[in-house]
PDB file of N, CA and C in Angstrom:
ATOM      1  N   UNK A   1      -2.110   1.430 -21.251  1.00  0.00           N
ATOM      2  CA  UNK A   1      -2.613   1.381 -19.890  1.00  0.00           C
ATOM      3  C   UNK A   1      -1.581   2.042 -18.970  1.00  0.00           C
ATOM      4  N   UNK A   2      -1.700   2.863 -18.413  1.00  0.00           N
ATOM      5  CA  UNK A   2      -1.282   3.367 -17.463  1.00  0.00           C
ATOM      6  C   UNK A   2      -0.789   2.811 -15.821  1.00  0.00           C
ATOM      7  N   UNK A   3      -0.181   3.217 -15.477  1.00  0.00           N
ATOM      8  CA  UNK A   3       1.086   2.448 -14.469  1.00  0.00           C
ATOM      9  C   UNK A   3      -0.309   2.221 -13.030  1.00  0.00           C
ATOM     10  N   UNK A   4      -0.910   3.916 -12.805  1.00  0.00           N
ATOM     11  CA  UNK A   4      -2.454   3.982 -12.136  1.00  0.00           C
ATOM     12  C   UNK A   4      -3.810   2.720 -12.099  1.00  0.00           C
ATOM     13  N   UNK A   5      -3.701   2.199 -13.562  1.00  0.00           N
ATOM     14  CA  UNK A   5      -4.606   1.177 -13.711  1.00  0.00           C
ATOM     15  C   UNK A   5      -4.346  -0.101 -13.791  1.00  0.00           C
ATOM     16  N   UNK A   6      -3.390  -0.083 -13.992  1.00  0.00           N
ATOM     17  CA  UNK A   6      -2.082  -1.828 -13.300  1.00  0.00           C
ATOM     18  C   UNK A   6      -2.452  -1.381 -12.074  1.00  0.00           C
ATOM     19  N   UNK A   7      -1.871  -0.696 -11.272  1.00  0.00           N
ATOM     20  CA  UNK A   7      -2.130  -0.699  -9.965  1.00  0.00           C
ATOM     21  C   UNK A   7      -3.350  -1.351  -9.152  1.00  0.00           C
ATOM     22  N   UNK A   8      -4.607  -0.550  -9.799  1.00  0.00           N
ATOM     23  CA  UNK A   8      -5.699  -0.172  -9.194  1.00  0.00           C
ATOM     24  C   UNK A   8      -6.400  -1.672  -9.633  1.00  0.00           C
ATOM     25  N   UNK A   9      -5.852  -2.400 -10.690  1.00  0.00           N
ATOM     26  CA  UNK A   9      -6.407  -3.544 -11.131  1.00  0.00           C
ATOM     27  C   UNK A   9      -5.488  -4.692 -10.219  1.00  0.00           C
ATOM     28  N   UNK A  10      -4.298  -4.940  -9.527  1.00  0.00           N
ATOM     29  CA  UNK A  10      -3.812  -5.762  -9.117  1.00  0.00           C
ATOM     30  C   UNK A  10      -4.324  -5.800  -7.491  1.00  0.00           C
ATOM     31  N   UNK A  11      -4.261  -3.650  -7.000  1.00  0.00           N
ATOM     32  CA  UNK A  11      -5.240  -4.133  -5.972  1.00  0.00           C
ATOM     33  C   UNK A  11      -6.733  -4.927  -5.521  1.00  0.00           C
ATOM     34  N   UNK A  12      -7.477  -4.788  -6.252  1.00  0.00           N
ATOM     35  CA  UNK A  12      -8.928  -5.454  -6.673  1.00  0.00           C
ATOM     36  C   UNK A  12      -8.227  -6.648  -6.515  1.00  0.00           C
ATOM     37  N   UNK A  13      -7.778  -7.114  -7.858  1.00  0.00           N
ATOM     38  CA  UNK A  13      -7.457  -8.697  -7.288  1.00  0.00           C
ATOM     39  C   UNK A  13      -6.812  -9.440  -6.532  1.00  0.00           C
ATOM     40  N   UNK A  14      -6.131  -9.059  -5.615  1.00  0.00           N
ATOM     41  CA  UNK A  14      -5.877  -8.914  -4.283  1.00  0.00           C
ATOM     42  C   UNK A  14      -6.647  -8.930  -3.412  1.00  0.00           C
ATOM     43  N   UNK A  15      -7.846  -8.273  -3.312  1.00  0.00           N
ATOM     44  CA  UNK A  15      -8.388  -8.015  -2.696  1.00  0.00           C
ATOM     45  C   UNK A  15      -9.898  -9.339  -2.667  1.00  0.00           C
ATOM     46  N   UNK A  16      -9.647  -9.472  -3.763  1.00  0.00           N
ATOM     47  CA  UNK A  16     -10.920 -11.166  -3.960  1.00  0.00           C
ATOM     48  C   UNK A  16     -10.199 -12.106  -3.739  1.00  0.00           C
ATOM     49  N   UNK A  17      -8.608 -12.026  -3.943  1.00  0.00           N
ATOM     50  CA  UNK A  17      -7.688 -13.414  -3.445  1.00  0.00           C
ATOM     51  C   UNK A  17      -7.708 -13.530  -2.338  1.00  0.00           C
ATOM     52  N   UNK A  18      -7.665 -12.712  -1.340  1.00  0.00           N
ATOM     53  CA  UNK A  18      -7.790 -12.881   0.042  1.00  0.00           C
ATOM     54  C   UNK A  18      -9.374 -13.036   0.171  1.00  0.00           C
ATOM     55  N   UNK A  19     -10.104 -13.221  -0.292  1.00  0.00           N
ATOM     56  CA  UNK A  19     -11.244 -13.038   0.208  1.00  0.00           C
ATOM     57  C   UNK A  19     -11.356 -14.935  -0.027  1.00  0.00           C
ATOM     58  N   UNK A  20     -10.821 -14.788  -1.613  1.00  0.00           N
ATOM     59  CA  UNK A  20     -10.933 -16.878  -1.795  1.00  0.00           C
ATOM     60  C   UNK A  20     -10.064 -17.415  -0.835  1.00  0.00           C
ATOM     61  N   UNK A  21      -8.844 -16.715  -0.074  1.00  0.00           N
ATOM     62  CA  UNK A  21      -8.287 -17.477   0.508  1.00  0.00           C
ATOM     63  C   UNK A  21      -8.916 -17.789   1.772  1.00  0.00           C
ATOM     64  N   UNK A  22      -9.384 -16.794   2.159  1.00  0.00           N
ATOM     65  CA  UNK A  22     -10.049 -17.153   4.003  1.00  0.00           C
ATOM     66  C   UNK A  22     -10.966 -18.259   3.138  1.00  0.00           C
ATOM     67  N   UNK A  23     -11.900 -18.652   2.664  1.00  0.00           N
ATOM     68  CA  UNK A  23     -13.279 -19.315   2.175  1.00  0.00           C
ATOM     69  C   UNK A  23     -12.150 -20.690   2.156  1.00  0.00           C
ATOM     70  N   UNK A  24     -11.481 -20.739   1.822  1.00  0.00           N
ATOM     71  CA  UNK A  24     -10.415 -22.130   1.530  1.00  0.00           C
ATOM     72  C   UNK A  24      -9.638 -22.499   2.506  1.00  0.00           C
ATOM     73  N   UNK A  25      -9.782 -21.477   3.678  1.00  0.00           N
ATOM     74  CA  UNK A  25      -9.364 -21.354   5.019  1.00  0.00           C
ATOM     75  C   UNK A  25     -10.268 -22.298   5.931  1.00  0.00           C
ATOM     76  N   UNK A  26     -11.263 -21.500   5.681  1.00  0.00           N
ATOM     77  CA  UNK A  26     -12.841 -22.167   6.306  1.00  0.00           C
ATOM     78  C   UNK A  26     -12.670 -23.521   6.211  1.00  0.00           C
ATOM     79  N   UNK A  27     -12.853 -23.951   4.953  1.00  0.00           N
ATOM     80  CA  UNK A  27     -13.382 -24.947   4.790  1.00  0.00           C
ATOM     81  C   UNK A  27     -12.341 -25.835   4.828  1.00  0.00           C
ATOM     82  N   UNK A  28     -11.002 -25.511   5.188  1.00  0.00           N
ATOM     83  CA  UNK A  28     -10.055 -26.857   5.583  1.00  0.00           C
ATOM     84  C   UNK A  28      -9.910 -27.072   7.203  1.00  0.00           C
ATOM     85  N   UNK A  29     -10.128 -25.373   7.890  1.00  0.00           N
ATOM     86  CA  UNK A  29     -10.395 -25.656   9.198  1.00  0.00           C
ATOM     87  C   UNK A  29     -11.463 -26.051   9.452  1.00  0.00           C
ATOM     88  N   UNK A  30     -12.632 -25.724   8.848  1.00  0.00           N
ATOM     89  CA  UNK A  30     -13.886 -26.151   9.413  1.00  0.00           C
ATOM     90  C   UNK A  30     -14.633 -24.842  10.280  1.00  0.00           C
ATOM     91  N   UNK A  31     -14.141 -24.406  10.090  1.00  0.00           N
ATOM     92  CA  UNK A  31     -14.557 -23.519  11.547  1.00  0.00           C
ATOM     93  C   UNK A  31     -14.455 -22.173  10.405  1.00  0.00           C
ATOM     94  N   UNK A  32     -15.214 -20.738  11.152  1.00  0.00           N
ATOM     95  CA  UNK A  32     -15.478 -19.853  10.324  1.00  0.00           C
ATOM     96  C   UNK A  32     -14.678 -18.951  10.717  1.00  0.00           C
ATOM     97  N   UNK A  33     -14.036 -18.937  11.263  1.00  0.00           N
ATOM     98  CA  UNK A  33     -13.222 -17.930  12.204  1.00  0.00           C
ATOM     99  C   UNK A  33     -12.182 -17.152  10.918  1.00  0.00           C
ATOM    100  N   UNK A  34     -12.172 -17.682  10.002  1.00  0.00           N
ATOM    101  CA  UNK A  34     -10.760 -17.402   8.927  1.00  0.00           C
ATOM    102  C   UNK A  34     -11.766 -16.253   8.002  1.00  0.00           C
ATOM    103  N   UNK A  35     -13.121 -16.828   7.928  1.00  0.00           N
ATOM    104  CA  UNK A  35     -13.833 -15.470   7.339  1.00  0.00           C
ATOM    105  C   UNK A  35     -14.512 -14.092   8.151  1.00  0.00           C
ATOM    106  N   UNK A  36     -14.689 -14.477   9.699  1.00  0.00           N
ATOM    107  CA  UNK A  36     -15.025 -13.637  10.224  1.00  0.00           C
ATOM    108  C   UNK A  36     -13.901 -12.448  10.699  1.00  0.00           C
ATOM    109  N   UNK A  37     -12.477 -13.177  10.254  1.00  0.00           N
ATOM    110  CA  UNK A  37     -11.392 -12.055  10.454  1.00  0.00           C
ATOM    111  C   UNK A  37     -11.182 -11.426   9.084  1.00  0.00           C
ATOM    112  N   UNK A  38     -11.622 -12.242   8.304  1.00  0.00           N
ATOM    113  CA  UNK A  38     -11.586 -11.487   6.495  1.00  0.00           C
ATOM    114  C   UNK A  38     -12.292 -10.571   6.449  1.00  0.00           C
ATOM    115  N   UNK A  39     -13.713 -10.437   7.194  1.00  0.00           N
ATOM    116  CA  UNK A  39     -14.428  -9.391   6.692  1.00  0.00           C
ATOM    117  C   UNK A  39     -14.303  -8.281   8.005  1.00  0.00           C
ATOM    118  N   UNK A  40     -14.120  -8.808   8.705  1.00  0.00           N
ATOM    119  CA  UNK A  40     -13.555  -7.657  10.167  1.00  0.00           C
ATOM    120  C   UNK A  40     -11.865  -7.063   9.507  1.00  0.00           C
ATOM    121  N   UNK A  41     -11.489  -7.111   8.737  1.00  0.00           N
ATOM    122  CA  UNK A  41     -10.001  -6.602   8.046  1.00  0.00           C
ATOM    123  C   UNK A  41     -10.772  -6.045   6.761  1.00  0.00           C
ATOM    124  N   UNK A  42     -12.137  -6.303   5.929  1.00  0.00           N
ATOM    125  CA  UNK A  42     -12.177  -5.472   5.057  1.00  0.00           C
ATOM    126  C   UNK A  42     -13.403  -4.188   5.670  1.00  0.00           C
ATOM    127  N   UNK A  43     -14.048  -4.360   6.936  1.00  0.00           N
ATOM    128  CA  UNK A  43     -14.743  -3.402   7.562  1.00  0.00           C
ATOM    129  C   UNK A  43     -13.513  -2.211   7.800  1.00  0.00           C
ATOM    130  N   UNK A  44     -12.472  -3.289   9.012  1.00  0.00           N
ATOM    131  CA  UNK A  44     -11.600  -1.919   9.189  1.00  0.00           C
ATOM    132  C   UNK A  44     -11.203  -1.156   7.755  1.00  0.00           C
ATOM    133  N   UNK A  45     -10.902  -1.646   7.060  1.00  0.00           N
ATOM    134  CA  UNK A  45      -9.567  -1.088   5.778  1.00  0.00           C
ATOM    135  C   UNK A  45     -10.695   0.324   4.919  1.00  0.00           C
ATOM    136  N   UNK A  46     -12.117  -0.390   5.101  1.00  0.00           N
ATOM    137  CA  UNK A  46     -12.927   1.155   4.471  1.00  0.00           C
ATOM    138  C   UNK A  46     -12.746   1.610   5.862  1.00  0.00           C
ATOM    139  N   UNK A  47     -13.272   1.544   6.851  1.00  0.00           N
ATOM    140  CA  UNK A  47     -13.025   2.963   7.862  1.00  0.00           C
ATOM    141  C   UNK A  47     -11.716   3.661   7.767  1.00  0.00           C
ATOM    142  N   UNK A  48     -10.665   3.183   7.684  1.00  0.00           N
ATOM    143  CA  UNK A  48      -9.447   3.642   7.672  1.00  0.00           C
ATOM    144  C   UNK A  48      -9.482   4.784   6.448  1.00  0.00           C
ATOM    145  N   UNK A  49      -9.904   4.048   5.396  1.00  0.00           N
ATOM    146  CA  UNK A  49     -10.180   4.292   4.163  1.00  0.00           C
ATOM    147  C   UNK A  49     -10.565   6.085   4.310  1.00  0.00           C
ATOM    148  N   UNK A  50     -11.567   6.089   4.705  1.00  0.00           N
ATOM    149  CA  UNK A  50     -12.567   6.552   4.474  1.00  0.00           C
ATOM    150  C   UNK A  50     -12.169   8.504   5.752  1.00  0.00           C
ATOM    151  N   UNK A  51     -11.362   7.840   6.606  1.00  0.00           N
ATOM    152  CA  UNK A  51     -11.000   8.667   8.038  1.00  0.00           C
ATOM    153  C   UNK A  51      -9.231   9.411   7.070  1.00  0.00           C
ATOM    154  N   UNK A  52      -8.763   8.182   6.002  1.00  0.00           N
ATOM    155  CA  UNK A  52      -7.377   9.561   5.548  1.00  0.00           C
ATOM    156  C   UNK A  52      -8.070  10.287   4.082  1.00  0.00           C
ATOM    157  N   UNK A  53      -9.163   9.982   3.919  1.00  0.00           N
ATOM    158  CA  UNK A  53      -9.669  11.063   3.080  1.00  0.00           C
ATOM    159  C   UNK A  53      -9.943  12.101   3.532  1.00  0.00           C
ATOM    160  N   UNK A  54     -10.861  11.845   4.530  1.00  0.00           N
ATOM    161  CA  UNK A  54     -11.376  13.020   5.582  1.00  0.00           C
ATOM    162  C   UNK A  54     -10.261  14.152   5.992  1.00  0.00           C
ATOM    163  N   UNK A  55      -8.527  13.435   5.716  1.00  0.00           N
ATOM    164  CA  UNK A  55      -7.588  14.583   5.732  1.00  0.00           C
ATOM    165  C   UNK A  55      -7.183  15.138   4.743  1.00  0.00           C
ATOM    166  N   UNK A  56      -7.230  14.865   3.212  1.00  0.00           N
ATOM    167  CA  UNK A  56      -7.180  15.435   2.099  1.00  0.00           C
ATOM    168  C   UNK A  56      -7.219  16.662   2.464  1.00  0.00           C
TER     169      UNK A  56
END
């Protein structure tokens, strides 16, 4: 396995750990606010995403 697919596999799961963490967020605050900034941080991160390709 290649150094590329460690990578690309630790980001992914990273990327669902934060997602379990806001949900475990939620539900100790009660309040939804911990997921509505989780998915407003994974909206931005594809636009971002998506705007330094566009400079390739």
């Amino acid at each position: 396995m290649t150094v590329s697919k460690i990578r690309s596999l630790l980001y992914s799961a990273a990327k669902y750990l934060g997602d379990f963490s806001a949900i475990a967020k939620a539900f100790t605050t009660g309040t939804a606010k911990p997921l509505i900034q989780r998915a407003g941080r994974r909206i931005y991160g594809k636009i971002a995403g998506r705007g330094f390709n566009f400079f390739k």
